[in-house]
PDB file of N, CA and C in Angstrom:
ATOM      1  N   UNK A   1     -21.279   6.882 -28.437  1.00  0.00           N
ATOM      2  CA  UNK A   1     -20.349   6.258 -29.352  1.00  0.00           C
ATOM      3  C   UNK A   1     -19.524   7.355 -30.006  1.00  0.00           C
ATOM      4  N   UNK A   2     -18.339   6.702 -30.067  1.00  0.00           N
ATOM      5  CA  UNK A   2     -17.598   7.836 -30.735  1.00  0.00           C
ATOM      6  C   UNK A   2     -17.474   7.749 -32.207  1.00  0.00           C
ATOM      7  N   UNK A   3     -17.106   8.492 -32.848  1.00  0.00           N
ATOM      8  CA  UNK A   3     -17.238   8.649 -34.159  1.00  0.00           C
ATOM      9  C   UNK A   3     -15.811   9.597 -34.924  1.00  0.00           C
ATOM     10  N   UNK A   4     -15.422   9.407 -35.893  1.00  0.00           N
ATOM     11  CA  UNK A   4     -14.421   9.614 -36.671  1.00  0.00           C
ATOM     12  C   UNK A   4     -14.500  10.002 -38.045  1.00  0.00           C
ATOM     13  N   UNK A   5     -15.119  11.351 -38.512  1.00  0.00           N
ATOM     14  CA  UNK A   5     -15.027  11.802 -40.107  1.00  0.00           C
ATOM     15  C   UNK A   5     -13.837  11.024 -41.195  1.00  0.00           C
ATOM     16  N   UNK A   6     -12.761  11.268 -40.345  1.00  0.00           N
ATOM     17  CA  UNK A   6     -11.611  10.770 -41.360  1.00  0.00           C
ATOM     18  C   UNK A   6     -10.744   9.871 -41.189  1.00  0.00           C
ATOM     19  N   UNK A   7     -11.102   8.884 -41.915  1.00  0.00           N
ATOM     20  CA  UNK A   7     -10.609   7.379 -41.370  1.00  0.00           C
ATOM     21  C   UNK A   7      -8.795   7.481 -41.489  1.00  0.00           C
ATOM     22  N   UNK A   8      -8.269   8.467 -42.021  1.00  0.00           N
ATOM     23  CA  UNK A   8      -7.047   8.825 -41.900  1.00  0.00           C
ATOM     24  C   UNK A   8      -6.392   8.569 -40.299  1.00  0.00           C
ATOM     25  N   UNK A   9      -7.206   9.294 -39.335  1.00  0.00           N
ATOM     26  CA  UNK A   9      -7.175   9.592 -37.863  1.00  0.00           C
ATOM     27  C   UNK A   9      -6.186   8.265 -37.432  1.00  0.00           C
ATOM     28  N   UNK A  10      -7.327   7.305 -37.978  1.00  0.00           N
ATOM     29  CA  UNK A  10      -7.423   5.440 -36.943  1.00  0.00           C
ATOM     30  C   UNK A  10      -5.633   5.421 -37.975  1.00  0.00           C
ATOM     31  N   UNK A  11      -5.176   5.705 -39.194  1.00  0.00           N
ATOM     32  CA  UNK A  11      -3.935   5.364 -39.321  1.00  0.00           C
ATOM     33  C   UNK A  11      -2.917   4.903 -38.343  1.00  0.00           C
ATOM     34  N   UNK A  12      -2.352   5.718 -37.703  1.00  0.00           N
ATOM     35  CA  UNK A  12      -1.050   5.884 -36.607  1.00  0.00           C
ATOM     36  C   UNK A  12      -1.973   5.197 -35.289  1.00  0.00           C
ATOM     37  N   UNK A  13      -2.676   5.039 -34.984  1.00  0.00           N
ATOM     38  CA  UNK A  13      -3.170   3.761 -34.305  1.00  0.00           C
ATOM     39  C   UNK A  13      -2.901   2.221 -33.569  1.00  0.00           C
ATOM     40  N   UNK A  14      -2.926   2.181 -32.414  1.00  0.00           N
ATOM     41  CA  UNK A  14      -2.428   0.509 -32.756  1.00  0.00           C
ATOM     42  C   UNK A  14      -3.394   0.205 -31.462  1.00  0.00           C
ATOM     43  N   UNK A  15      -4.018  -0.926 -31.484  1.00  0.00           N
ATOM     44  CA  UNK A  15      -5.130  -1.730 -30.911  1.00  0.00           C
ATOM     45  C   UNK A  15      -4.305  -2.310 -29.264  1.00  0.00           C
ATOM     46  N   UNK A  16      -5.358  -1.786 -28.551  1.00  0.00           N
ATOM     47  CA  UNK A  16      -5.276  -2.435 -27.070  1.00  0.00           C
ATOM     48  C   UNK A  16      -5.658  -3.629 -26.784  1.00  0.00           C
ATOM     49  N   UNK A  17      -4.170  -4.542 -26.224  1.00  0.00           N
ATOM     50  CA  UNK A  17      -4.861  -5.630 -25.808  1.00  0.00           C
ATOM     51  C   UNK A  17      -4.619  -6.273 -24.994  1.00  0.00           C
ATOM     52  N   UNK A  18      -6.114  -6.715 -24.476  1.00  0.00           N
ATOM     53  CA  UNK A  18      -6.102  -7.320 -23.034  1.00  0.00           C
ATOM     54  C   UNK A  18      -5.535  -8.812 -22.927  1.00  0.00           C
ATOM     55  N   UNK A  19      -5.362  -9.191 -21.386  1.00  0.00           N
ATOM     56  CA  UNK A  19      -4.750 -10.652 -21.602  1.00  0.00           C
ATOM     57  C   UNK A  19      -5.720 -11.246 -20.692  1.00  0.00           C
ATOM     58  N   UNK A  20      -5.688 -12.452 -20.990  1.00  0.00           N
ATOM     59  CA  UNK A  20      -6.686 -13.662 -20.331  1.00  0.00           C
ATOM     60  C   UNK A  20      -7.443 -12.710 -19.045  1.00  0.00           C
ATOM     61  N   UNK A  21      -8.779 -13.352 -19.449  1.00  0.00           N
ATOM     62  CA  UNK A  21      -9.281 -13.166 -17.786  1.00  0.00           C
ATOM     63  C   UNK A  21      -8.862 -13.853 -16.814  1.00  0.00           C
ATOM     64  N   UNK A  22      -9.025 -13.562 -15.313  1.00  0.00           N
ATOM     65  CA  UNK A  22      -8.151 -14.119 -14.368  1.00  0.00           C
ATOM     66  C   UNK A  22      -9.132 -14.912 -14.073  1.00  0.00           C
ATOM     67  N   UNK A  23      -8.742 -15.861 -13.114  1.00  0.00           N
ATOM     68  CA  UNK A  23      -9.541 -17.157 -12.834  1.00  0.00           C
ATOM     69  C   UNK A  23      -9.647 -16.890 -11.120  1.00  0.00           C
ATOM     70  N   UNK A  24     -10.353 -18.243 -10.438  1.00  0.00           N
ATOM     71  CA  UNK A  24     -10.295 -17.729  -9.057  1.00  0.00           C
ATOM     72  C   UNK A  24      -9.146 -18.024  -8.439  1.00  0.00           C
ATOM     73  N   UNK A  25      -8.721 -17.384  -7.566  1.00  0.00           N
ATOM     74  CA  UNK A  25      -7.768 -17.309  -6.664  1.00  0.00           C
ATOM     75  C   UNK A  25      -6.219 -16.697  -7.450  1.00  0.00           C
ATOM     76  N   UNK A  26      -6.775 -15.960  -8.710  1.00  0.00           N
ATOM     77  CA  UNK A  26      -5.695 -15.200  -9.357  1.00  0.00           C
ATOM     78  C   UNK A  26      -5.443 -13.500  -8.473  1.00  0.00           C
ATOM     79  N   UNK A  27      -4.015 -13.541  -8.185  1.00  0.00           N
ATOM     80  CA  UNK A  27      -3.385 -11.995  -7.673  1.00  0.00           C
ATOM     81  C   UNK A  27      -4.042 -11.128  -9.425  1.00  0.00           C
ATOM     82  N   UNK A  28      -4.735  -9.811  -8.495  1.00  0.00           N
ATOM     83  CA  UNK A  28      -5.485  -8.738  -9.512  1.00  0.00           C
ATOM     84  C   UNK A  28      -5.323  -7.786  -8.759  1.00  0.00           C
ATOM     85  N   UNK A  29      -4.636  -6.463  -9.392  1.00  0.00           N
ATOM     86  CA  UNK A  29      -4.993  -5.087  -9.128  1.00  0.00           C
ATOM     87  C   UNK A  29      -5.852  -4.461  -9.705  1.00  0.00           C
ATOM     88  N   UNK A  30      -6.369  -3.984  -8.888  1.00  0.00           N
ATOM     89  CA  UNK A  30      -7.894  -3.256  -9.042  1.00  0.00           C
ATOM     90  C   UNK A  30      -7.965  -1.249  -9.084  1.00  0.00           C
ATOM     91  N   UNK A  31      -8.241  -0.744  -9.780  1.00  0.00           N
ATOM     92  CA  UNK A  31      -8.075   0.922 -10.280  1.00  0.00           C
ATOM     93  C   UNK A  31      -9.212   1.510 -10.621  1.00  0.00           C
ATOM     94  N   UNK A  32      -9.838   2.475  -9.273  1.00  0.00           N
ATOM     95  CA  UNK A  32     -11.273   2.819  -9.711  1.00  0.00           C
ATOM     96  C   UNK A  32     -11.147   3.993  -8.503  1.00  0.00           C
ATOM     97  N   UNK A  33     -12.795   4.493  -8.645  1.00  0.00           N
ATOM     98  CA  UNK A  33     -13.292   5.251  -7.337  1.00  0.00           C
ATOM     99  C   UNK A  33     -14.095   4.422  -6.661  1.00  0.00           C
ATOM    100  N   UNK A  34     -13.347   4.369  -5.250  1.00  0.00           N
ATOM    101  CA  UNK A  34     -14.651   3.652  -4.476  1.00  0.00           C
ATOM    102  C   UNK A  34     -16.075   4.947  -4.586  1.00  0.00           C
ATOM    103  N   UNK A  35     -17.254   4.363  -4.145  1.00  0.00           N
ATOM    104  CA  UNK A  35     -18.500   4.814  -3.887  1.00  0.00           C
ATOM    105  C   UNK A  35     -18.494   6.053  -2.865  1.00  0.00           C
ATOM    106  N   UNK A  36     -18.637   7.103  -3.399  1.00  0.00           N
ATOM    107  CA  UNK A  36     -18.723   8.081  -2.336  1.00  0.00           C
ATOM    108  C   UNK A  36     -16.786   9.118  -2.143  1.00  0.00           C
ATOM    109  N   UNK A  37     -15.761   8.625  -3.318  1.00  0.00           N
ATOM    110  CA  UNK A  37     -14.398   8.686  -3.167  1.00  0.00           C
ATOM    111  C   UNK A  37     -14.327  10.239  -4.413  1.00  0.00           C
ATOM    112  N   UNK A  38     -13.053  10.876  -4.183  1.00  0.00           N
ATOM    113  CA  UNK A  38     -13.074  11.717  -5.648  1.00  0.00           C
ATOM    114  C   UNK A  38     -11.978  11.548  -5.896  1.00  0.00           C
ATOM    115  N   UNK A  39     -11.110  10.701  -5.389  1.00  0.00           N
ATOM    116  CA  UNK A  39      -9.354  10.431  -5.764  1.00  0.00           C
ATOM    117  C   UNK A  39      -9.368   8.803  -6.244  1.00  0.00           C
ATOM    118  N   UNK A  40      -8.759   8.472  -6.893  1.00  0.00           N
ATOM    119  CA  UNK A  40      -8.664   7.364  -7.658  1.00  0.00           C
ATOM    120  C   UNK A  40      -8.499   6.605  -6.378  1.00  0.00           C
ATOM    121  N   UNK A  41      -8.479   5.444  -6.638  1.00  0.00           N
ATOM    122  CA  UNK A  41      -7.687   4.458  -5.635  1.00  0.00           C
ATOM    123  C   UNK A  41      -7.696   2.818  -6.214  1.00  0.00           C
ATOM    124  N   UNK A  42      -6.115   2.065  -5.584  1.00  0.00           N
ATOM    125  CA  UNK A  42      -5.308   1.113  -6.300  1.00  0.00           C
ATOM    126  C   UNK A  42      -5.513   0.164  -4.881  1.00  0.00           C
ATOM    127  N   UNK A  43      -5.667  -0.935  -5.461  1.00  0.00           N
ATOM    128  CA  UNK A  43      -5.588  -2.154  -3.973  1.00  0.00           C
ATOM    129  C   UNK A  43      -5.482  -3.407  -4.996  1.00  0.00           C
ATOM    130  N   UNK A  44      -4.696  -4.204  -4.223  1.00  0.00           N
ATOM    131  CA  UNK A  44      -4.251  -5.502  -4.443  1.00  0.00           C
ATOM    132  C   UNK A  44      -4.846  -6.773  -4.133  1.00  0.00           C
ATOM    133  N   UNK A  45      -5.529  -7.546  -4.349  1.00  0.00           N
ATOM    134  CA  UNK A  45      -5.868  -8.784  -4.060  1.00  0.00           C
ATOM    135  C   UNK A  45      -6.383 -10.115  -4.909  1.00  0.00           C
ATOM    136  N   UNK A  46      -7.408 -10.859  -4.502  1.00  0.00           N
ATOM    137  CA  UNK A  46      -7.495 -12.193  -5.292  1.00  0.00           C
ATOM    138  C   UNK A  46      -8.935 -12.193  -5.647  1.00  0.00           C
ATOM    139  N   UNK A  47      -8.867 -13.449  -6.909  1.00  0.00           N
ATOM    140  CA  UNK A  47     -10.340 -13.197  -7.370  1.00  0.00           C
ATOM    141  C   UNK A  47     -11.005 -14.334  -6.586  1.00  0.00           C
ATOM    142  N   UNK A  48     -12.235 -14.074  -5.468  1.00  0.00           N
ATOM    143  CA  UNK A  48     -12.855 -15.056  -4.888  1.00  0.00           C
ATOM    144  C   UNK A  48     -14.029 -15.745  -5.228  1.00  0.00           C
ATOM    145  N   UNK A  49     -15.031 -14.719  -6.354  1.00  0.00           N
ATOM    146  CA  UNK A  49     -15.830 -15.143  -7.034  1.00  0.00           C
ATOM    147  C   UNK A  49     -15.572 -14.489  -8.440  1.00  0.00           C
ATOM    148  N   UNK A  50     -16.521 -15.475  -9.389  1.00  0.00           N
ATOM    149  CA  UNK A  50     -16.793 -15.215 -10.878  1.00  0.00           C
ATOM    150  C   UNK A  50     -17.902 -15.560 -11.526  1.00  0.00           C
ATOM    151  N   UNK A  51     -18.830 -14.418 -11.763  1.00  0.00           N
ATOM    152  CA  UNK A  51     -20.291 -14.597 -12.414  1.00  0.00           C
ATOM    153  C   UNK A  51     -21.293 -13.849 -12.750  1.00  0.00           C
ATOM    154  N   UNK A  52     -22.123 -14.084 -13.479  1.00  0.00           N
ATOM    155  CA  UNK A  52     -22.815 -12.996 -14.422  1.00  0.00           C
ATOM    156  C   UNK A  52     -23.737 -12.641 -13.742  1.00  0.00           C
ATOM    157  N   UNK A  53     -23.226 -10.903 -14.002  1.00  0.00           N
ATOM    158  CA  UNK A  53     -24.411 -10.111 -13.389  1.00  0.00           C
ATOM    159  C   UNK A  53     -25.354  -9.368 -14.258  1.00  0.00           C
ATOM    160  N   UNK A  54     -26.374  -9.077 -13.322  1.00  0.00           N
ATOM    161  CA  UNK A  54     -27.512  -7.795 -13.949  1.00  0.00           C
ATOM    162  C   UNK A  54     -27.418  -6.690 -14.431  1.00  0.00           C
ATOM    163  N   UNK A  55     -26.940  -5.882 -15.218  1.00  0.00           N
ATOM    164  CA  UNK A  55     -26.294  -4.563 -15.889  1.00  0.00           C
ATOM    165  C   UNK A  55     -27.094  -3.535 -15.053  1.00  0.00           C
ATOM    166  N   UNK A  56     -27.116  -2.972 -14.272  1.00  0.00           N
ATOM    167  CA  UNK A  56     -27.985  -2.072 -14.194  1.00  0.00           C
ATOM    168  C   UNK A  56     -28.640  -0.662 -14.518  1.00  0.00           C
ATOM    169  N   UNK A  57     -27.509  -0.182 -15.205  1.00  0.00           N
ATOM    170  CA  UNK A  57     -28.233   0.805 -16.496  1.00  0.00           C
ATOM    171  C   UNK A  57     -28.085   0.037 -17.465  1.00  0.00           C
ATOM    172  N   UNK A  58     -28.775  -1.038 -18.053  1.00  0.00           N
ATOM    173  CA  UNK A  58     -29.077  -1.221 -19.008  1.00  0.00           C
ATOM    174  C   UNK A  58     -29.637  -2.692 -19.187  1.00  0.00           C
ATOM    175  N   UNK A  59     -30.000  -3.349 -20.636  1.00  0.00           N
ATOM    176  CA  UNK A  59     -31.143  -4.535 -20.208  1.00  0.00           C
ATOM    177  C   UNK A  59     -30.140  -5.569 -20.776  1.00  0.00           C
ATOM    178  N   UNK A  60     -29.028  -6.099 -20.088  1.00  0.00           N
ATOM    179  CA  UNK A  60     -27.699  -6.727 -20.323  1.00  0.00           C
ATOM    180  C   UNK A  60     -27.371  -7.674 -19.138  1.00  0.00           C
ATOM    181  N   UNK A  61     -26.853  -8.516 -18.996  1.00  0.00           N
ATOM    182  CA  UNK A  61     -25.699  -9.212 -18.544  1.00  0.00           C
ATOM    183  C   UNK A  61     -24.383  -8.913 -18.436  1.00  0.00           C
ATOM    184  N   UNK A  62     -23.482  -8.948 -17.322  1.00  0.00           N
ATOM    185  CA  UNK A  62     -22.043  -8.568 -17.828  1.00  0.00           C
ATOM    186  C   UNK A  62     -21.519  -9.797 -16.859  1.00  0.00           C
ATOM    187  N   UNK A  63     -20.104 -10.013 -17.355  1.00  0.00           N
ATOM    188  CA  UNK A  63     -19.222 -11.001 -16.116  1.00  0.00           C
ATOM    189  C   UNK A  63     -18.344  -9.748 -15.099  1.00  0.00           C
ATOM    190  N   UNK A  64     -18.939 -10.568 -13.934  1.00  0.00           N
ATOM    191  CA  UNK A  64     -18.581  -9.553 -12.756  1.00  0.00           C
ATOM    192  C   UNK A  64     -17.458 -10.233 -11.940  1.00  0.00           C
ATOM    193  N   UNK A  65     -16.477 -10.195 -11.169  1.00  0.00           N
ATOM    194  CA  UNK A  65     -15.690 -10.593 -10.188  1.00  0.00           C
ATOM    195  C   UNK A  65     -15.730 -10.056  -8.870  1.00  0.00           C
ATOM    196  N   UNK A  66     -15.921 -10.924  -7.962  1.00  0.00           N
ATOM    197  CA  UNK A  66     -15.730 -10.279  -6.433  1.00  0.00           C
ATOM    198  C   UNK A  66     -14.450 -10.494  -5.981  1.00  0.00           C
ATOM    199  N   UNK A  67     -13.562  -9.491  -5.368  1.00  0.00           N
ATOM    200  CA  UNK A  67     -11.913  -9.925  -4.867  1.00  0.00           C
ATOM    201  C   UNK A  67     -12.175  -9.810  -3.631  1.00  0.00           C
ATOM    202  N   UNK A  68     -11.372 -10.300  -2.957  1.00  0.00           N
ATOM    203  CA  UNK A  68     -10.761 -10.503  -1.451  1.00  0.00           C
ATOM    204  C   UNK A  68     -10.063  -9.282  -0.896  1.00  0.00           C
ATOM    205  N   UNK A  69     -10.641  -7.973  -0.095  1.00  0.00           N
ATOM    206  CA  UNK A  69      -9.545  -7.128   0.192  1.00  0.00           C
ATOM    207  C   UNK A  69      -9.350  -6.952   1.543  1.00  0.00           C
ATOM    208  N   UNK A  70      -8.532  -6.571   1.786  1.00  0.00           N
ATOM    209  CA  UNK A  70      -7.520  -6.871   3.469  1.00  0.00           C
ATOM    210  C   UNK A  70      -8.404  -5.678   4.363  1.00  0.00           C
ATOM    211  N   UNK A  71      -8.283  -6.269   5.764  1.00  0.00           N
ATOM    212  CA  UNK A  71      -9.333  -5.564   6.207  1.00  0.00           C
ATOM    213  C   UNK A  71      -8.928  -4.118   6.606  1.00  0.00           C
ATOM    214  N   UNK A  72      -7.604  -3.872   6.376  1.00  0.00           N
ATOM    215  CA  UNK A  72      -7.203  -1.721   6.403  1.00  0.00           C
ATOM    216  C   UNK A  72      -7.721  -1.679   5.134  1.00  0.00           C
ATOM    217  N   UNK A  73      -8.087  -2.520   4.117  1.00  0.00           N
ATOM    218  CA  UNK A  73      -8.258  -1.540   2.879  1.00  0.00           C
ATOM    219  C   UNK A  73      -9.354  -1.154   3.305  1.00  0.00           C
ATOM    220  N   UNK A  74     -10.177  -2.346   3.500  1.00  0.00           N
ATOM    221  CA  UNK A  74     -11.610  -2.119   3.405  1.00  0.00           C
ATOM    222  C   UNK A  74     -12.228  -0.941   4.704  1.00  0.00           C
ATOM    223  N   UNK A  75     -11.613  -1.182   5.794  1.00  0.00           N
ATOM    224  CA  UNK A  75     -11.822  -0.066   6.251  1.00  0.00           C
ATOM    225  C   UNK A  75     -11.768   1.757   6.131  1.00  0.00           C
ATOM    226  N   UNK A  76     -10.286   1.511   5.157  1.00  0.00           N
ATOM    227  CA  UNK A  76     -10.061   3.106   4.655  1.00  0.00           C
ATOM    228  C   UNK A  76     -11.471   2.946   3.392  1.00  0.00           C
ATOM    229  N   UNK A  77     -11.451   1.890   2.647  1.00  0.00           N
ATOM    230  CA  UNK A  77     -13.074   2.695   1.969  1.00  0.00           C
ATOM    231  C   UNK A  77     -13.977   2.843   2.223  1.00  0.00           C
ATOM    232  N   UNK A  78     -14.361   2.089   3.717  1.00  0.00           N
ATOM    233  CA  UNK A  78     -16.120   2.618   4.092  1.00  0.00           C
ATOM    234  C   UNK A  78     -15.525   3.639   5.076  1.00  0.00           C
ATOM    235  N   UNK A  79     -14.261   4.387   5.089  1.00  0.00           N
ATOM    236  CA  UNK A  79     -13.993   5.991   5.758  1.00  0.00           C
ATOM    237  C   UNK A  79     -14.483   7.186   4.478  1.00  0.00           C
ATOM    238  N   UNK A  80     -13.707   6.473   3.374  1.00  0.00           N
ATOM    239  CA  UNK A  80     -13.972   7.591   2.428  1.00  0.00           C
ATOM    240  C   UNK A  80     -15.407   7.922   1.847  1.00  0.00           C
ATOM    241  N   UNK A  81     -16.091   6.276   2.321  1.00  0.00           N
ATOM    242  CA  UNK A  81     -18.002   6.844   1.514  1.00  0.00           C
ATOM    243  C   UNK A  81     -18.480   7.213   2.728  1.00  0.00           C
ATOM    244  N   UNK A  82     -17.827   8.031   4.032  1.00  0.00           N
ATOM    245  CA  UNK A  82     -18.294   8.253   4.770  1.00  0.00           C
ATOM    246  C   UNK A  82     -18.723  10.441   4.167  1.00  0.00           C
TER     247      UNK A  82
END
């Protein structure tokens, strides 16, 4: 957790905010490292499932989404966790 001595700091500040979660069959871009990747990577597609998963570092629940990705994507990422 982060922490802040001088509440002065949070002044000039202004709050991030997110918009609706997407529903199924909503267009979502997606921004991460695949598994096994050290360069970012961006792909485009739809949400096909929606539902709560098992946290696994930790003793939680989270809402998870599975998307739909085209089969060059998916192939360039099981190249890169190669």
């Amino acid at each position: 957790m982060l922490t802040v001595d001088d509440d002065e700091f949070w002044q000039s500040m202004s709050r991030v905010e997110f918009g609706d979660l997407p529903t199924l069959q909503d267009a979502v871009t997606v921004v991460g490292y695949p598994i096994g990747g050290d360069t970012i990577s961006v792909t485009s597609s739809v949400v096909s499932r929606i539902e709560i998963l098992s946290y696994v570092h930790g003793s939680t629940e989270l809402l998870g989404l599975q998307i739909d990705v085209a089969m060059a994507d998916l192939h360039l990422m099981v190249k890169e966790t190669m």
